[in-house]
Protein backbone atom coordinates (compact mmCIF):
# COMPACT_ATOMS: atom_id res chain seq x y z
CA UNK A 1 3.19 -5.91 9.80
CA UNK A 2 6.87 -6.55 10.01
CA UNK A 3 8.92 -6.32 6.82
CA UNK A 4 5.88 -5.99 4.67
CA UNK A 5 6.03 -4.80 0.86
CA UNK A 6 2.87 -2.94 0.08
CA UNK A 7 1.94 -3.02 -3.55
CA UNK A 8 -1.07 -2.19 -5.34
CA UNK A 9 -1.67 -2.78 -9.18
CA UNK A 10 -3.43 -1.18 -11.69
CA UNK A 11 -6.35 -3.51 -12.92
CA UNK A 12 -6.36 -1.95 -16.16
CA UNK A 13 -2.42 -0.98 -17.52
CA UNK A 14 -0.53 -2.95 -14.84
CA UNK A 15 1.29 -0.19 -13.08
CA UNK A 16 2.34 -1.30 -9.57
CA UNK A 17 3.33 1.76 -7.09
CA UNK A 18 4.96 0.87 -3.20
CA UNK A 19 2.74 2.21 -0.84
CA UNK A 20 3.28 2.82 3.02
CA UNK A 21 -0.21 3.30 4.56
CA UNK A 22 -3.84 1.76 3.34
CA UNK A 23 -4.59 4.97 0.99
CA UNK A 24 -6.80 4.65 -1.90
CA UNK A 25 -5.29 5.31 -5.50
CA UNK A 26 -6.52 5.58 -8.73
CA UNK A 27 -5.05 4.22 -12.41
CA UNK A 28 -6.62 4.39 -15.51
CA UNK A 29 -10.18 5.71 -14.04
CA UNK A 30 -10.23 2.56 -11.70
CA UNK A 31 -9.07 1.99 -7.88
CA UNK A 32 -5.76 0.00 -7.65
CA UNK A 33 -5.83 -3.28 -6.05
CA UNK A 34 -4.01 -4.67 -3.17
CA UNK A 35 -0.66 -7.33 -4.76
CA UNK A 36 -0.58 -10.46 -1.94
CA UNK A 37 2.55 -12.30 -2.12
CA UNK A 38 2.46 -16.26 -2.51
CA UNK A 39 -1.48 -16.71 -3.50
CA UNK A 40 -1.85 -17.19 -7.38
CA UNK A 41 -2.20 -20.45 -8.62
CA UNK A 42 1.15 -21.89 -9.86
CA UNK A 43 4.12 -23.89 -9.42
CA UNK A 44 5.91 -22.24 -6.01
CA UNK A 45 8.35 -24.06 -6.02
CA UNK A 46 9.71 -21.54 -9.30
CA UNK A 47 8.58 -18.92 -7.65
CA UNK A 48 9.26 -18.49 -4.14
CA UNK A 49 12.67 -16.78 -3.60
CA UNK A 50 15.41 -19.37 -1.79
CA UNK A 51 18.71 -17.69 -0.21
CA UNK A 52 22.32 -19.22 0.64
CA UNK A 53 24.28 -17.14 3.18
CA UNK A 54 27.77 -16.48 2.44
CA UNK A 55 29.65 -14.68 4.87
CA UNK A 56 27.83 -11.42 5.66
CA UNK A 57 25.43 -11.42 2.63
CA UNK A 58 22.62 -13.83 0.96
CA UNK A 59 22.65 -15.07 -2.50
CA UNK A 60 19.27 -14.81 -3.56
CA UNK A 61 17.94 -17.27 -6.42
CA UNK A 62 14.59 -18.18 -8.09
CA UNK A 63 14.25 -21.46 -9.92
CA UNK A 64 12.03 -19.62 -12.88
CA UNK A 65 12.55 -18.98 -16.54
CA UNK A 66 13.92 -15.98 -17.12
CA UNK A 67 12.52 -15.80 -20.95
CA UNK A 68 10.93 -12.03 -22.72
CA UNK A 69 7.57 -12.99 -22.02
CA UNK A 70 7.72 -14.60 -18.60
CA UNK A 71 10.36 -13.63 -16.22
CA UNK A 72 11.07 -12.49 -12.55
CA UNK A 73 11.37 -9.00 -12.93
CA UNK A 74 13.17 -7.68 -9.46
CA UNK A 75 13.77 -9.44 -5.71
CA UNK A 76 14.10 -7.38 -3.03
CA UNK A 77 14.93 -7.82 0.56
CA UNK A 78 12.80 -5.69 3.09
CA UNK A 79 13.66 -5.45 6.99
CA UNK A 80 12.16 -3.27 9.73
CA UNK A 81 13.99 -0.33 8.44
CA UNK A 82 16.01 -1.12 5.54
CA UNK A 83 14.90 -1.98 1.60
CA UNK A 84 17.19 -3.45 -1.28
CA UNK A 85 16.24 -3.93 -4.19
CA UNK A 86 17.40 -5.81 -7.58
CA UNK A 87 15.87 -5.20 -11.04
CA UNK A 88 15.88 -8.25 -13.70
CA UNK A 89 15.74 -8.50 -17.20
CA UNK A 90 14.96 -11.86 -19.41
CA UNK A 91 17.89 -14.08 -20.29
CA UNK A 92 19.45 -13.00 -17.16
CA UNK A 93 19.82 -15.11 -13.67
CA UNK A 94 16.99 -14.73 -11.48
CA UNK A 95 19.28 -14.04 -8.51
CA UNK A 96 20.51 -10.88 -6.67
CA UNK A 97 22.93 -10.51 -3.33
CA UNK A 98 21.79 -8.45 -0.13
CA UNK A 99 23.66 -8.10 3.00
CA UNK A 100 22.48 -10.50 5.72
CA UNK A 101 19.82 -9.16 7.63
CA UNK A 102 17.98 -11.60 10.27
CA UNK A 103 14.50 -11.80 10.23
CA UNK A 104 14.32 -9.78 7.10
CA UNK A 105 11.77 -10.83 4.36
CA UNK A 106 12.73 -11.70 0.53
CA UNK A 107 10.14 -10.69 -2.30
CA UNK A 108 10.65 -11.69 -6.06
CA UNK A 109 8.23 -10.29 -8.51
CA UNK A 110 6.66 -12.43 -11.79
CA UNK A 111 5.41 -10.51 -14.71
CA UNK A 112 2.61 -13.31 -15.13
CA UNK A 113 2.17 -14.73 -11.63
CA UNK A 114 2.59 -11.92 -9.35
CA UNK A 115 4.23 -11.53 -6.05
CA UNK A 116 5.95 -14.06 -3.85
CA UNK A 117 8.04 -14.09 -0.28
CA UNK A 118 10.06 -15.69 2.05
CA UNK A 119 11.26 -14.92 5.83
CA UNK A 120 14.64 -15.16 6.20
């Protein structure tokens, strides 16, 4: 699928590892499970990723608390051929800057509620 972020997740510890192809792996004794973007029950709206374009990036922002125990911990923007990525820490701004890519996807990541995108 186009622009797609492949994650799986460790059941037990939490790990999540990129993959690239539908291969089976292993944590902590148990098979990883597949991380879908915008299904866990919970206010979207301060969790999907909105973007302003200015000039020949995006500002990327997410309306979500940015506190030690729940925060966004990275966005990233993924096109056919390209990935960026932004790591977060709490008490900073849940926002990150890309260059302008059309038709790419943006992903932000919560430690509590999982995975979230949008199309730009």
């Amino acid at each position: 699928m186009k622009n797609e972020l492949k994650l799986k997740k460790c059941p037990i510890c939490g790990n999540i590892v990129r993959v690239y192809n539908d291969t089976e792996i292993m944590c902590c004794g148990n098979k990883m499970v597949d991380v879908v973007p915008n299904t866990v029950d919970c206010a979207v709206e301060k969790h999907i990723p909105t973007y302003e374009k200015v000039e020949d990036e995006i500002l990327v922002k997410v309306n979500h608390v940015m506190e030690k125990e729940h925060y966004i911990e990275w966005i990233c923007l993924v096109s056919d051929n390209k990935e960026y990525m932004t790591r977060l820490y709490p008490e900073q701004e849940a926002q990150a800057r890309f260059p302008y890519i059309e038709g790419a996807t943006i992903y932000a990541y919560c430690n509590k509620h999982g995975l979230w995108k949008k199309d730009i």
